[in-house]
N, C-alpha and C. Protein backbone atom coordinates (compact mmCIF):
# COMPACT_ATOMS: atom_id res chain seq x y z
N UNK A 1 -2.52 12.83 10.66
CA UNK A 1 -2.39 12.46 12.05
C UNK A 1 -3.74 12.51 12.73
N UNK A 2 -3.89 12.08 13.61
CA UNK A 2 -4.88 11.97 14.57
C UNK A 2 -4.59 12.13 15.56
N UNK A 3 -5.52 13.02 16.49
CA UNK A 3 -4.92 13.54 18.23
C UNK A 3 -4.99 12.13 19.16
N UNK A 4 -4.32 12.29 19.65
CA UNK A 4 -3.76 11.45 21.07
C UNK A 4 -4.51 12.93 22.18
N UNK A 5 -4.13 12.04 23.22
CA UNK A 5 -4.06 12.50 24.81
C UNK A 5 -3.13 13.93 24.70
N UNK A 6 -2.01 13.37 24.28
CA UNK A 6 -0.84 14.21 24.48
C UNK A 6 -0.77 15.23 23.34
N UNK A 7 -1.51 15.51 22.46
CA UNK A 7 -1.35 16.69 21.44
C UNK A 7 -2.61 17.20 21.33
N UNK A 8 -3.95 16.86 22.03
CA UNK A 8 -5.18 17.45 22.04
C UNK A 8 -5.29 18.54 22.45
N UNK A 9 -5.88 19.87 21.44
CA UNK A 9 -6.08 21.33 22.01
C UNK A 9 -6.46 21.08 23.32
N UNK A 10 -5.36 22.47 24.01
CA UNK A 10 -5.58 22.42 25.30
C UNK A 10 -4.44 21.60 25.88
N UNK A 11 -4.40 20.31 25.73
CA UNK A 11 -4.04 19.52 26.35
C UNK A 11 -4.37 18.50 27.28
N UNK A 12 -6.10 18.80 26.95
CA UNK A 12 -6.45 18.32 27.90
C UNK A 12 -7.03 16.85 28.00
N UNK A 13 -7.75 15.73 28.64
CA UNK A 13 -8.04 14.73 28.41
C UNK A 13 -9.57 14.28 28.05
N UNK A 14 -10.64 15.77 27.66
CA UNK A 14 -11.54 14.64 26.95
C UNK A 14 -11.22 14.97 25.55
N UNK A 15 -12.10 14.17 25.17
CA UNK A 15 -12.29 13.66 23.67
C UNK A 15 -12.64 14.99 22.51
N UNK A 16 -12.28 14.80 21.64
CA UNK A 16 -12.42 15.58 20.45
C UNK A 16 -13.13 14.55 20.19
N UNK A 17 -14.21 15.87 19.63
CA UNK A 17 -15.52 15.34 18.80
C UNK A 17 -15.37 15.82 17.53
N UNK A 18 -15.55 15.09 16.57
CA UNK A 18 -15.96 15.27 14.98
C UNK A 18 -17.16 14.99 14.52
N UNK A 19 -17.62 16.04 13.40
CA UNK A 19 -18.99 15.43 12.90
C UNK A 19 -18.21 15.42 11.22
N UNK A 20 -18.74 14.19 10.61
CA UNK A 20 -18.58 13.51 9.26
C UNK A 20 -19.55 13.42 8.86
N UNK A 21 -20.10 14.23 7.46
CA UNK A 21 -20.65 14.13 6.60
C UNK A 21 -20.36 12.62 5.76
N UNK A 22 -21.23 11.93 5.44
CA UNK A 22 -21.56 10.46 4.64
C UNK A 22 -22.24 10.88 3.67
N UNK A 23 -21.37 11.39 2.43
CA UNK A 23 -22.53 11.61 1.28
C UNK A 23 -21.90 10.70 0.31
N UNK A 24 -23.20 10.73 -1.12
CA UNK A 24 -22.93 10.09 -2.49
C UNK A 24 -24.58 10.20 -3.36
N UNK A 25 -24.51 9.53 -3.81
CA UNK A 25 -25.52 9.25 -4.47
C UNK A 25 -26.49 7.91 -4.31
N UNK A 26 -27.73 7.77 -4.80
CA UNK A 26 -28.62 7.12 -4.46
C UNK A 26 -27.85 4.98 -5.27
N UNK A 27 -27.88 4.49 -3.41
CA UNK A 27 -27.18 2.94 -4.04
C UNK A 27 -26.22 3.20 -3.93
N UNK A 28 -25.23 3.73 -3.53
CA UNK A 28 -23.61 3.74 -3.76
C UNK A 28 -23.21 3.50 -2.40
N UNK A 29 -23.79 3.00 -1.61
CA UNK A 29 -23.15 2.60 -0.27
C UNK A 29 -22.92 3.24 0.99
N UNK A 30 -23.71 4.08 1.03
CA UNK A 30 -23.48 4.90 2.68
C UNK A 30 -24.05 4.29 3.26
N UNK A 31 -25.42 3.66 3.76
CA UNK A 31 -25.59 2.57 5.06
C UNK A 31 -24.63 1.80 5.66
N UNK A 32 -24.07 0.87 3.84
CA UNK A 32 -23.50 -0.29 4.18
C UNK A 32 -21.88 0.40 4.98
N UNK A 33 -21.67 1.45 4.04
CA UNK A 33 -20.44 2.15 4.78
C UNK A 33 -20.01 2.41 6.66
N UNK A 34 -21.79 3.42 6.80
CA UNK A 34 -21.64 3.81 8.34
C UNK A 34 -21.77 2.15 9.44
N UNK A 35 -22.75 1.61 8.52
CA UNK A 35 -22.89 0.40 9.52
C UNK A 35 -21.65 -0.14 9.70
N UNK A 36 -20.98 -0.51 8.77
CA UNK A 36 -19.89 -1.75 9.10
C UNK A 36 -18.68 -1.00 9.78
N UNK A 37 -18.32 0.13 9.87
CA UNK A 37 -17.01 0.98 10.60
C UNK A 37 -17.73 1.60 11.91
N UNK A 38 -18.94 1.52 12.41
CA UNK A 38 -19.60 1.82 13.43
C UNK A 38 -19.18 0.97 14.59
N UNK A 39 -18.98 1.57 15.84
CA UNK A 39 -18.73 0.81 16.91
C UNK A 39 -19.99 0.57 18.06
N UNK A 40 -20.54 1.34 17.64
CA UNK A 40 -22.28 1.30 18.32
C UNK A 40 -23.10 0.95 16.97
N UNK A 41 -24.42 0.43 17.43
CA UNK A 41 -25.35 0.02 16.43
C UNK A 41 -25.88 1.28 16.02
N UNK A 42 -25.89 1.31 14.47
CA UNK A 42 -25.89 2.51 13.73
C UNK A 42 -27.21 2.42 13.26
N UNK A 43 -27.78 4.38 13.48
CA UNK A 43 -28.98 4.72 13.42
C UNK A 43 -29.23 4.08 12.03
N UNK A 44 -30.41 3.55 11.66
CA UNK A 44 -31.03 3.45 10.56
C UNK A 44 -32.22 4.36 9.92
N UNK A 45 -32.95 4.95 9.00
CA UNK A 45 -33.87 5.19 8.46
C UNK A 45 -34.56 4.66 7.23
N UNK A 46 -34.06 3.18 6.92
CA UNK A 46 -34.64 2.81 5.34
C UNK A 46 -35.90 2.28 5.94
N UNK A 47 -36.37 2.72 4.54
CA UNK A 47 -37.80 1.66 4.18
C UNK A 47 -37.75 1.19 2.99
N UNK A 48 -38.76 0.42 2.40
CA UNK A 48 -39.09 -0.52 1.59
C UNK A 48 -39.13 0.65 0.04
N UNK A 49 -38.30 -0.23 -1.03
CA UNK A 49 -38.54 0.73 -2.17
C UNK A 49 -40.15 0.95 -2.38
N UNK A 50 -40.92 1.30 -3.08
CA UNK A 50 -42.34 1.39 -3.57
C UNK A 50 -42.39 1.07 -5.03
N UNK A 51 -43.37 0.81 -5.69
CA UNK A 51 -43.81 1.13 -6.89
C UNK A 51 -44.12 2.45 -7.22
N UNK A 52 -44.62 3.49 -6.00
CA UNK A 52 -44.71 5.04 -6.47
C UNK A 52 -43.57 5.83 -6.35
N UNK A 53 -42.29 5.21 -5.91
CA UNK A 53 -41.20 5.66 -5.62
C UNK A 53 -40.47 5.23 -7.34
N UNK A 54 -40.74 4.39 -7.49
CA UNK A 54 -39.93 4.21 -9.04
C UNK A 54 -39.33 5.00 -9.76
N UNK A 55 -40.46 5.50 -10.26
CA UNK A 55 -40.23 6.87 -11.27
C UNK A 55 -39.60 7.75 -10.96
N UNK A 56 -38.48 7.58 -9.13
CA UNK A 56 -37.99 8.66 -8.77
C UNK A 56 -36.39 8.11 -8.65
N UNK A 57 -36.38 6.85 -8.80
CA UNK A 57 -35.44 6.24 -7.88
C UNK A 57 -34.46 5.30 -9.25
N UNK A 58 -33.62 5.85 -9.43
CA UNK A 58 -32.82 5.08 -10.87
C UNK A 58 -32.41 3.86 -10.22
N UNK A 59 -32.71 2.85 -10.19
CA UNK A 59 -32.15 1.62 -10.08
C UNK A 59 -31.57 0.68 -11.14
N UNK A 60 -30.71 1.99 -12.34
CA UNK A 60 -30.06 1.00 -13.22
C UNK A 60 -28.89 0.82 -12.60
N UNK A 61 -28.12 -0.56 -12.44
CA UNK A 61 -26.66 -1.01 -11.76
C UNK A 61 -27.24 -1.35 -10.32
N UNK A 62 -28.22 -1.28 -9.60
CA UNK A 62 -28.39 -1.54 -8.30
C UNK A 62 -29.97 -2.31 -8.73
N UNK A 63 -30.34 -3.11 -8.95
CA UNK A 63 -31.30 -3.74 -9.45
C UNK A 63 -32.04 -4.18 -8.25
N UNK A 64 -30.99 -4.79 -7.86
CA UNK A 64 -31.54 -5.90 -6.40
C UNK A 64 -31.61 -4.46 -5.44
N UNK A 65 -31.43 -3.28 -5.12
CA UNK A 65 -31.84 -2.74 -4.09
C UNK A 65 -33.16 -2.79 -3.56
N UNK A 66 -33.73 -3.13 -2.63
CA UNK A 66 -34.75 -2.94 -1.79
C UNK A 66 -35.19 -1.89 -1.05
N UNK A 67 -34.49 -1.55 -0.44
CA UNK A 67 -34.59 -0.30 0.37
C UNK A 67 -33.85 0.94 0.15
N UNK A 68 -34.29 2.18 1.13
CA UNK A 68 -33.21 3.29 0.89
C UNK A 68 -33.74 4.27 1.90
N UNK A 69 -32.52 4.92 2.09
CA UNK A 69 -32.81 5.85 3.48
C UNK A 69 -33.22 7.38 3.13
N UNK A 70 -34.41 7.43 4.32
CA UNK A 70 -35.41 8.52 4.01
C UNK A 70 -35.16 9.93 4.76
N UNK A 71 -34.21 9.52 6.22
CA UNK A 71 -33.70 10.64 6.62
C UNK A 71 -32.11 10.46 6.81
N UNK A 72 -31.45 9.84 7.81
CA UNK A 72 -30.09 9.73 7.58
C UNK A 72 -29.52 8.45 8.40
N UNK A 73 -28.51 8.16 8.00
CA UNK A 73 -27.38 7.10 9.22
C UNK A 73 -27.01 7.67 9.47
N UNK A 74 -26.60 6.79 11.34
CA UNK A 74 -25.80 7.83 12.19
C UNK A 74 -24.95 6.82 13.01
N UNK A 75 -23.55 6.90 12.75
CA UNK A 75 -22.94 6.00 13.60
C UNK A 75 -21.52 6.66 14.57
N UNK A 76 -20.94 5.47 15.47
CA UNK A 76 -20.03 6.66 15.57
C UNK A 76 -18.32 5.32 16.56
N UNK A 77 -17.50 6.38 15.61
CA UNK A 77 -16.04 5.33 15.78
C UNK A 77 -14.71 5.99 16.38
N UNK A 78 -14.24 5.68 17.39
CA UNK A 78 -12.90 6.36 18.04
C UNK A 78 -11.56 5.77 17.35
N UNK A 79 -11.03 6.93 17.02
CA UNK A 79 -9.78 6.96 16.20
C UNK A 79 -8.71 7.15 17.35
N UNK A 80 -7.65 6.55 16.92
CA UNK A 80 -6.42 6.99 18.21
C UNK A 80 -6.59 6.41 19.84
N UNK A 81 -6.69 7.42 20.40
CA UNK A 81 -6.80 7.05 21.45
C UNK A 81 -7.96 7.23 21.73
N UNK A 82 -8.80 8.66 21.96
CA UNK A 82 -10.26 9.50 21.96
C UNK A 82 -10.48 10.53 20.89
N UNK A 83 -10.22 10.43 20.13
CA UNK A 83 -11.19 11.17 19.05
C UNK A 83 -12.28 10.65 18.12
N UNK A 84 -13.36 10.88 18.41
CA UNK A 84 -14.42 10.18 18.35
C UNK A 84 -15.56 10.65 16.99
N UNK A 85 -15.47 10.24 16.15
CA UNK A 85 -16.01 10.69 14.76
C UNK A 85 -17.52 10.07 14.96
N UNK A 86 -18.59 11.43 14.62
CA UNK A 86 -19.70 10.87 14.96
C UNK A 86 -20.03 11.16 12.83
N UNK A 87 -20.97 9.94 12.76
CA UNK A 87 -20.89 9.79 11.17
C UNK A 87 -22.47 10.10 10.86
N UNK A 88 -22.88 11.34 9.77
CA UNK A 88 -24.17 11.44 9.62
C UNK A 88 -23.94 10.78 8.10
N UNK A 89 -24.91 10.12 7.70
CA UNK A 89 -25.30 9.78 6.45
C UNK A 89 -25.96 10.03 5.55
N UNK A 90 -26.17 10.91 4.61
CA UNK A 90 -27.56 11.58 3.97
C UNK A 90 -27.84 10.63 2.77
N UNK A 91 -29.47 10.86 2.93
CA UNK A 91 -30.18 10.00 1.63
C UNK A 91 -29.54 10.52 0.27
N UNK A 92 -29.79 9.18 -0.11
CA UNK A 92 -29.08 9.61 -1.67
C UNK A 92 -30.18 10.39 -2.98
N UNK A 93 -31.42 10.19 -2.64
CA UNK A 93 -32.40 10.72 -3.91
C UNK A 93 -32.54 12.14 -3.93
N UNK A 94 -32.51 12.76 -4.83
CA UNK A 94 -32.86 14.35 -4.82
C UNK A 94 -33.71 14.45 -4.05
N UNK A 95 -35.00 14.24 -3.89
CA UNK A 95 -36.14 14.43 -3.43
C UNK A 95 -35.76 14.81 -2.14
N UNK A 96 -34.88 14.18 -1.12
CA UNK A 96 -34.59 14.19 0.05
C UNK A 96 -33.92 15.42 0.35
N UNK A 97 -33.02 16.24 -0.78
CA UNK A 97 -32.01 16.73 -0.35
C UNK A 97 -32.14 17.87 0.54
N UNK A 98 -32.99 17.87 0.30
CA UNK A 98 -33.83 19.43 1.92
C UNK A 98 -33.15 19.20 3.28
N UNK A 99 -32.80 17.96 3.86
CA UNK A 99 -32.48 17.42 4.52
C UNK A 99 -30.67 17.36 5.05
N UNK A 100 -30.28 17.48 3.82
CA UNK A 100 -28.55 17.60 3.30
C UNK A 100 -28.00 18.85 4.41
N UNK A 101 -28.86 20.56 4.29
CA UNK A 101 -27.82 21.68 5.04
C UNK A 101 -27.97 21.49 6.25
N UNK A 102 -29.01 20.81 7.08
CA UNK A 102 -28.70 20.11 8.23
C UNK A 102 -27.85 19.19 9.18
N UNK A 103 -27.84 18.26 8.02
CA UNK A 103 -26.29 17.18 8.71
C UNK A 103 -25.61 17.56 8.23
N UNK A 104 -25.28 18.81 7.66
CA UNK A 104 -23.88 18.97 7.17
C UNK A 104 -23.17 20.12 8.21
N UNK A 105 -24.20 20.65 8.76
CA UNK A 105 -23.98 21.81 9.98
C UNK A 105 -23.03 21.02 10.84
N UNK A 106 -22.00 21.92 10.78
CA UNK A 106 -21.15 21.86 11.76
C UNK A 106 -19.65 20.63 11.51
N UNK A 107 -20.29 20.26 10.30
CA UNK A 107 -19.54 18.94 10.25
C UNK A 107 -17.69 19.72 9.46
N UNK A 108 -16.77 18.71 10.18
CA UNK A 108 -15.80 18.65 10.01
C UNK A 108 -15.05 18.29 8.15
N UNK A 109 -16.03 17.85 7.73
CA UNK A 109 -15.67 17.45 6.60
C UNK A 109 -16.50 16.27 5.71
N UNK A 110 -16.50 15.51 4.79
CA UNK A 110 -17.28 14.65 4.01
C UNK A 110 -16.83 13.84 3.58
N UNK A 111 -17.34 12.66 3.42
CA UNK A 111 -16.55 11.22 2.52
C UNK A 111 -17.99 11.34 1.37
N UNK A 112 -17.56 11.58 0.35
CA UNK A 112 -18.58 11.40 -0.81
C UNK A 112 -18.33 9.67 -1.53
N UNK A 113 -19.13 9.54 -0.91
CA UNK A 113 -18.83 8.01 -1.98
C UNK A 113 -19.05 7.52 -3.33
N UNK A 114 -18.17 7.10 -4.11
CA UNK A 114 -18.64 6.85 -5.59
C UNK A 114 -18.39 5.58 -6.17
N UNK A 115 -19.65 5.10 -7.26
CA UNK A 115 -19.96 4.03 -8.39
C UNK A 115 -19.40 4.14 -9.19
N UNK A 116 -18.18 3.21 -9.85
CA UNK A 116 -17.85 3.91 -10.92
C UNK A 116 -18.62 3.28 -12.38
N UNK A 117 -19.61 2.56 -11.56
CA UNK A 117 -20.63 2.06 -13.07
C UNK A 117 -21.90 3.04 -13.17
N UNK A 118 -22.13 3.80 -11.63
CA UNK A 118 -23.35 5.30 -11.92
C UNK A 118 -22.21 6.29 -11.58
N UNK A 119 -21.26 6.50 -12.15
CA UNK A 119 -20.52 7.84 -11.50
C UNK A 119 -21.22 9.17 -11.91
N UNK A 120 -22.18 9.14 -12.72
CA UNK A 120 -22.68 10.31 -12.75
C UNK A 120 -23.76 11.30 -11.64
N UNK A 121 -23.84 10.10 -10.40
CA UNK A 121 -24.75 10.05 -9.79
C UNK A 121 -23.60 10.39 -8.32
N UNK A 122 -22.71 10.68 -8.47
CA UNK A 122 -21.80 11.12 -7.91
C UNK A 122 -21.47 13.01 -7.89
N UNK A 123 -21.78 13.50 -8.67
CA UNK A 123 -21.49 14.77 -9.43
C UNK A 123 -22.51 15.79 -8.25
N UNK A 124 -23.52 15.71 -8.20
CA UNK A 124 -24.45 16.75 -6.59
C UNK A 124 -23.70 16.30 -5.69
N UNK A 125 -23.54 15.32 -5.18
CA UNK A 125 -23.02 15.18 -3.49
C UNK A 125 -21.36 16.13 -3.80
N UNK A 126 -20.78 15.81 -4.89
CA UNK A 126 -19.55 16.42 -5.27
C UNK A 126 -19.56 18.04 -5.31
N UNK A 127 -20.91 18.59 -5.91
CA UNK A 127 -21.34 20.16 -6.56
C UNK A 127 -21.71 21.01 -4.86
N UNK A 128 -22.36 19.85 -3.93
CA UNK A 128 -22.79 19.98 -2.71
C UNK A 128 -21.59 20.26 -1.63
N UNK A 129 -20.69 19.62 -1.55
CA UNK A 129 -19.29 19.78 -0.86
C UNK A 129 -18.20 20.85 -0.77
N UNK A 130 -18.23 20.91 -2.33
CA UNK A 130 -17.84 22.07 -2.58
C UNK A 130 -18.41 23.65 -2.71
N UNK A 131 -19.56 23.30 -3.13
CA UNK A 131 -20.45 24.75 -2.21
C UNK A 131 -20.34 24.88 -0.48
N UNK A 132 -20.46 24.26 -0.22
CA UNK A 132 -20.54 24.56 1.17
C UNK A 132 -18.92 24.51 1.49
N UNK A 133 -18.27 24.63 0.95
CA UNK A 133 -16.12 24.47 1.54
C UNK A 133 -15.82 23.43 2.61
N UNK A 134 -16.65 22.52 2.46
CA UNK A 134 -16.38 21.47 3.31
C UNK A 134 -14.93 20.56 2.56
N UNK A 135 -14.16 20.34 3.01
CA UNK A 135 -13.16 19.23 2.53
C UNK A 135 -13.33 17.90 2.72
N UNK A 136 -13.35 17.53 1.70
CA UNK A 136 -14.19 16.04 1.04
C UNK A 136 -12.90 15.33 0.43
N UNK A 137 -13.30 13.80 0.71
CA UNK A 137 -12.17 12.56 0.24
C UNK A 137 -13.50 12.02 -0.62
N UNK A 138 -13.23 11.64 -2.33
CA UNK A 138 -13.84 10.85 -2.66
C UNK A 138 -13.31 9.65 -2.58
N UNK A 139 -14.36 8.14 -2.57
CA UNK A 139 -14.06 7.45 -1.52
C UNK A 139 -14.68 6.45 -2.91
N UNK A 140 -14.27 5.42 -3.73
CA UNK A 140 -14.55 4.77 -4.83
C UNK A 140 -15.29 3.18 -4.18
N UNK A 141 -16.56 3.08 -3.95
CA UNK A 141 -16.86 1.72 -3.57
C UNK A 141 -16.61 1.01 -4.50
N UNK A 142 -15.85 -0.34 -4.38
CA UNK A 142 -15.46 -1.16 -5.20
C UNK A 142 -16.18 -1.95 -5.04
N UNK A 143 -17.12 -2.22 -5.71
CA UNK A 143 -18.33 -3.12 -5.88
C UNK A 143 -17.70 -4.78 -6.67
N UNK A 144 -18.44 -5.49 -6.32
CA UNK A 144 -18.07 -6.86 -6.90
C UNK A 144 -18.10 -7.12 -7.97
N UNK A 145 -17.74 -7.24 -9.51
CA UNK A 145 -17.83 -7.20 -10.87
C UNK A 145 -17.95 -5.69 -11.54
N UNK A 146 -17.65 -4.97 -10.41
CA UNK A 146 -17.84 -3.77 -11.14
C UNK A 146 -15.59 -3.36 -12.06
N UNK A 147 -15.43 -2.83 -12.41
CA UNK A 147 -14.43 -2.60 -13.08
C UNK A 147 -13.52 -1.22 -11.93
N UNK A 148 -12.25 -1.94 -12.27
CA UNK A 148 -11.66 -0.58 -10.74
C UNK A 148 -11.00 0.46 -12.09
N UNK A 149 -11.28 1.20 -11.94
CA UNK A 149 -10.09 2.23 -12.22
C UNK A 149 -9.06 2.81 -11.60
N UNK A 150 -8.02 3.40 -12.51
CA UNK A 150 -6.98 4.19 -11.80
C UNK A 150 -7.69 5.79 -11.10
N UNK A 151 -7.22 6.04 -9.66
CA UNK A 151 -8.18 6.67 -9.17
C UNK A 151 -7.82 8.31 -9.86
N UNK A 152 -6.50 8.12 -10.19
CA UNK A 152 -6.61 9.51 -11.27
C UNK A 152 -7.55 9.79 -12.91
N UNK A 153 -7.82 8.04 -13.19
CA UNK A 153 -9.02 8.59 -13.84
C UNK A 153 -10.73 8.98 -13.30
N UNK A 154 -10.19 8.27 -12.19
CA UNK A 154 -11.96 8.97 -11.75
C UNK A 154 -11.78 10.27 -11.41
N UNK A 155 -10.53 10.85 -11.13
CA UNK A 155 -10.75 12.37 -10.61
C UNK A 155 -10.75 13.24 -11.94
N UNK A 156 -9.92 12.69 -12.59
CA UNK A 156 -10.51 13.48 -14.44
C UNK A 156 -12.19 13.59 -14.82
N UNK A 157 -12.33 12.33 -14.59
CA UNK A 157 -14.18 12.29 -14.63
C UNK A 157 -15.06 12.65 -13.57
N UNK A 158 -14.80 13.25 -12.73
CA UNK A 158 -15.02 14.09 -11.46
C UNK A 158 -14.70 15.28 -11.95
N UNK A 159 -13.48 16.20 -12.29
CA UNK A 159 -13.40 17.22 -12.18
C UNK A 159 -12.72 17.66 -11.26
N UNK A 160 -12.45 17.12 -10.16
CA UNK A 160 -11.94 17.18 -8.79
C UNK A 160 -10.52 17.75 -8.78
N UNK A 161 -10.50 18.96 -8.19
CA UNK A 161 -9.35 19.87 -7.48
C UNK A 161 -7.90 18.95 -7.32
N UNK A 162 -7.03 18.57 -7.76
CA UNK A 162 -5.96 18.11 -7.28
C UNK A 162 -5.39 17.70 -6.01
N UNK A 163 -5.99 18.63 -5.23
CA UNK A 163 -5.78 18.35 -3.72
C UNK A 163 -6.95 17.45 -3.06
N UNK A 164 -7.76 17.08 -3.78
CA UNK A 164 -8.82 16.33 -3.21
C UNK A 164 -8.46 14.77 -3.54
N UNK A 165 -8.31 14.16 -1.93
CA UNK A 165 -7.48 13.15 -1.99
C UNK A 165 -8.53 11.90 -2.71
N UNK A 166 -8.89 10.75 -3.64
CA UNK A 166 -9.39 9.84 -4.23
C UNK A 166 -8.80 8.72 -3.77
N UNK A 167 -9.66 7.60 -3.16
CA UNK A 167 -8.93 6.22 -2.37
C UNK A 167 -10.06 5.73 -2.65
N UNK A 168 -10.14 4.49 -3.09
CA UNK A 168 -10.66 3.24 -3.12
C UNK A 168 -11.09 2.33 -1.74
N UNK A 169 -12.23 1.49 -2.11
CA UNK A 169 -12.61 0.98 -0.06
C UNK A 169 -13.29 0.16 -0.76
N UNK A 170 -14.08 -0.56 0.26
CA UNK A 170 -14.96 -1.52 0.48
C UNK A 170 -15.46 -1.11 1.34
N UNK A 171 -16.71 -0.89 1.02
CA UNK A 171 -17.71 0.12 2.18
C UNK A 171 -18.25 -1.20 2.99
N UNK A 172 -17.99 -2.63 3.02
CA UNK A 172 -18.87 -3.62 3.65
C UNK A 172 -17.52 -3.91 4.78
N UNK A 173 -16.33 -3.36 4.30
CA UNK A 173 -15.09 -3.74 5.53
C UNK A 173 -14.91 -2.70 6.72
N UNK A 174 -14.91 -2.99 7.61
CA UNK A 174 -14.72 -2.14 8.91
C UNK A 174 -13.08 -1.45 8.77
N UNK A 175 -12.36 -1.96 7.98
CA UNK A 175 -10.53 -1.58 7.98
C UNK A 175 -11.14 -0.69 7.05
N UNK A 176 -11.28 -0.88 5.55
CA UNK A 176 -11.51 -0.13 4.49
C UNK A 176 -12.14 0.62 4.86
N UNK A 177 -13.09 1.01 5.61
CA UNK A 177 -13.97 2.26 5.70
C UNK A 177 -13.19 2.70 7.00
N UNK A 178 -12.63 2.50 7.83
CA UNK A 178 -11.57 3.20 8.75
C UNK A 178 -10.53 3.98 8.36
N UNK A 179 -10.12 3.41 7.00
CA UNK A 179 -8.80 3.74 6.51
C UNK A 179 -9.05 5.04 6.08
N UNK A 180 -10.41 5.14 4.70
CA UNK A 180 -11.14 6.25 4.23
C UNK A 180 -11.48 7.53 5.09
N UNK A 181 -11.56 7.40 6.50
CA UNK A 181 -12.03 8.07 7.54
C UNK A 181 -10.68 8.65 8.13
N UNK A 182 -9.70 7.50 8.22
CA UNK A 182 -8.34 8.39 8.71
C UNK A 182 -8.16 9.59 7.66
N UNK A 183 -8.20 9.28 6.25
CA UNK A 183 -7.47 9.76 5.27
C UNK A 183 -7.92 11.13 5.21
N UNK A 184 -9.76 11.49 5.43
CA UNK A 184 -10.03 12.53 5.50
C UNK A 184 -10.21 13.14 6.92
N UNK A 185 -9.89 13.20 7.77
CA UNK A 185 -9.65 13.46 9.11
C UNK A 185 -8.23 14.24 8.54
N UNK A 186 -7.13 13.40 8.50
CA UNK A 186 -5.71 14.14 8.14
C UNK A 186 -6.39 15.46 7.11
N UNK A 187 -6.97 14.88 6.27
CA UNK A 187 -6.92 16.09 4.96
C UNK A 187 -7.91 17.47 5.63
N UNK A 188 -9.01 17.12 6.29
CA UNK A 188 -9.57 18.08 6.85
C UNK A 188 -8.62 19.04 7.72
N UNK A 189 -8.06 18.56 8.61
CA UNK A 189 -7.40 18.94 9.33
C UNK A 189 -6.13 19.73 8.58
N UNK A 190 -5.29 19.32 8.06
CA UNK A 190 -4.51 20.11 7.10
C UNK A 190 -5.15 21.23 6.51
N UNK A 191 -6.13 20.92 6.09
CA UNK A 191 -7.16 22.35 5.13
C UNK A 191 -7.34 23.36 5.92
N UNK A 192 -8.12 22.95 7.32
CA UNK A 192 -8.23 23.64 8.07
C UNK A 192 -7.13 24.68 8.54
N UNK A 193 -6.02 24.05 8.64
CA UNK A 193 -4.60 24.73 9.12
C UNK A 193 -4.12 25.55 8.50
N UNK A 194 -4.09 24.97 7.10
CA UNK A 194 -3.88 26.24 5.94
C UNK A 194 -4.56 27.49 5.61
N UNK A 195 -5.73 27.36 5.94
CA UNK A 195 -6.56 28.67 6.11
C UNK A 195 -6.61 29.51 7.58
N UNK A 196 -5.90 28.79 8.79
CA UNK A 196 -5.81 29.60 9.18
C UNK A 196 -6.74 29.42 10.86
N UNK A 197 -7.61 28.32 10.48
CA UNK A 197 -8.71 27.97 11.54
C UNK A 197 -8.26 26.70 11.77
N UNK A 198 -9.25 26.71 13.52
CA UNK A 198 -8.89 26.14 13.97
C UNK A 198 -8.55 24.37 13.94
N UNK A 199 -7.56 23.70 14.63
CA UNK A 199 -7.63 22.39 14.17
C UNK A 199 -8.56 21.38 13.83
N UNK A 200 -8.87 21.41 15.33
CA UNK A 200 -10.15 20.50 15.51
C UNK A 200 -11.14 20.89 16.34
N UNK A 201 -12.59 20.26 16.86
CA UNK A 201 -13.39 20.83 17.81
C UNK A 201 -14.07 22.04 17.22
N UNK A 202 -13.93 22.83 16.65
CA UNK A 202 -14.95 23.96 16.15
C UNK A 202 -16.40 23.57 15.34
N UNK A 203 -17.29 23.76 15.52
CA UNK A 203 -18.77 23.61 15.35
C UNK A 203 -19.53 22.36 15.33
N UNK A 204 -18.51 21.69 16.42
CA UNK A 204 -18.94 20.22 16.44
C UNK A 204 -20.06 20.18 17.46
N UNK A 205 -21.21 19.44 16.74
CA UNK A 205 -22.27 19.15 17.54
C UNK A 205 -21.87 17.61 18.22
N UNK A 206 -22.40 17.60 19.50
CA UNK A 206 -22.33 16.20 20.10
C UNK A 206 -23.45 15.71 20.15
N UNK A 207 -24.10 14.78 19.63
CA UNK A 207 -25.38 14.33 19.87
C UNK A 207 -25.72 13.97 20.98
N UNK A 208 -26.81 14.45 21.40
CA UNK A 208 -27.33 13.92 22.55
C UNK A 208 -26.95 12.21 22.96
C-alpha cells in the first residue's frame, strides 16, 4: 500500500517523504532508471568514459557505453496521492564506492538493479544492502536481446533471502520503473512493521 491523505501518520496533510537508494552495478541501468520515472529533471553526474578509466571499467556486454556516473542521480516521483520518493542513484564502479554510506543515510530502502548477462556485477550492491539492513527489491533490467529468466532463477543465482521480492522492468519505461518502486515501498514498509519501527517518515532527509 501506499499512504493517502487519509491513513498518513498523524493524519495529517503534508507529504511523506522517502529516500530510495538506486543501486547495481557498473552499466546496468540506474540513470536510465531514475531519469525516465522522474517527474522533475533528474540530477545528472556522468562524464565521458576515458582511456585511463579502462582498465577500471568492465565494459564486457555494455560495449557501446559512453559515459558513467561519478557521483550520483537524483530524481524524485509522487506515489498516491503525496508521498513523494526522492531517488538517490549511486555510481556503479568500485572505485566510487566511498560515496555509497552517504546516499544510503537515511534511506527507506533500495532497488538494486540487475544484468542478467553481467549478473555477477550485481553481487556488492546485493553484499552492500544487506549489510547495512536496508530492504531491497531486486529489480532485473530486461535489456533488448538479452535472455529473460524465471525470476526464481535469478534469486538462486543471487542467493537472495526468500522474502526478497525479484520483478523484472524496463528501466527506459516510466510504468515499469513505477511499478518496481511501488513494489518496494510496500515491502519496505511491511519490514519495517515487522520489526517493530516505525512506518514511514523516520530518517528521511528532504533535500534542500
Amino acid at each position: 500500500m501506499v499512504f493517502g491523505r487519509s491513513d498518513r501518520p498523524g493524519g495529517t496533510d503534508a507529504p511523506v517523504t522517502l529516500k530510495i537508494l538506486v543501486a547495481g552495478g557498473f552499466g546496468v541501468g540506474k540513470t536510465t532508471f531514475t531519469g525516465a520515472v522522474s517527474e522533475i529533471r533528474p540530477l545528472r553526474t556522468e562524464e565521458a568514459l576515458t582511456e585511463a578509466g579502462r582498465p577500471h571499467d568492465d565494459l564486457s556486454g555494455v560495449e557501446a557505453k559512453s559515459t558513467t556516473t561519478v557521483a550520483m542521480d537524483f530524481g524524485r516521483i509522487t506515489l498516491g496521492d503525496s508521498t513523494l520518493l526522492y531517488l538517490f542513484g549511486t555510481p556503479g564502479q568500485d572505485r566510487f564506492w566511498f560515496l555509497w554510506d552517504e546516499l544510503a543515510s537515511g534511506a527507506l530502502g533500495a532497488v538494486v538493479l540487475a544484468d542478467t548477462r553481467r549478473l555477477d556485477g550485481s553481487f556488492g550492491a546485493v553484499d552492500y544492502v544487506e549489510r547495512r539492513g536496508l530492504p531491497f527489491v531486486v529489480a532485473v533490467n530486461c535489456f533488448d536481446g538479452a535472455r529473460v529468466y524465471p525470476v526464481e532463477t535469478v534469486r538462486t543465482a543471487l542467493d537472495l533471502d526468500p522474502r526478497v521480492p525479484v520483478v523484472l522492468c524496463d528501466a527506459r519505461r516510466r510504468d515499469s520503473a513505477r511499478d518496481v518502486l511501488v513494489n518496494l515501498v510496500e515491502h519496505a514498509l511491511r519490514a519495517r512493521t515487522a520489526q517493530g519501527r516505525p512506518a514511514a517518515g523516520a530518517g528521511v532527509r528532504t533535500p534542500p
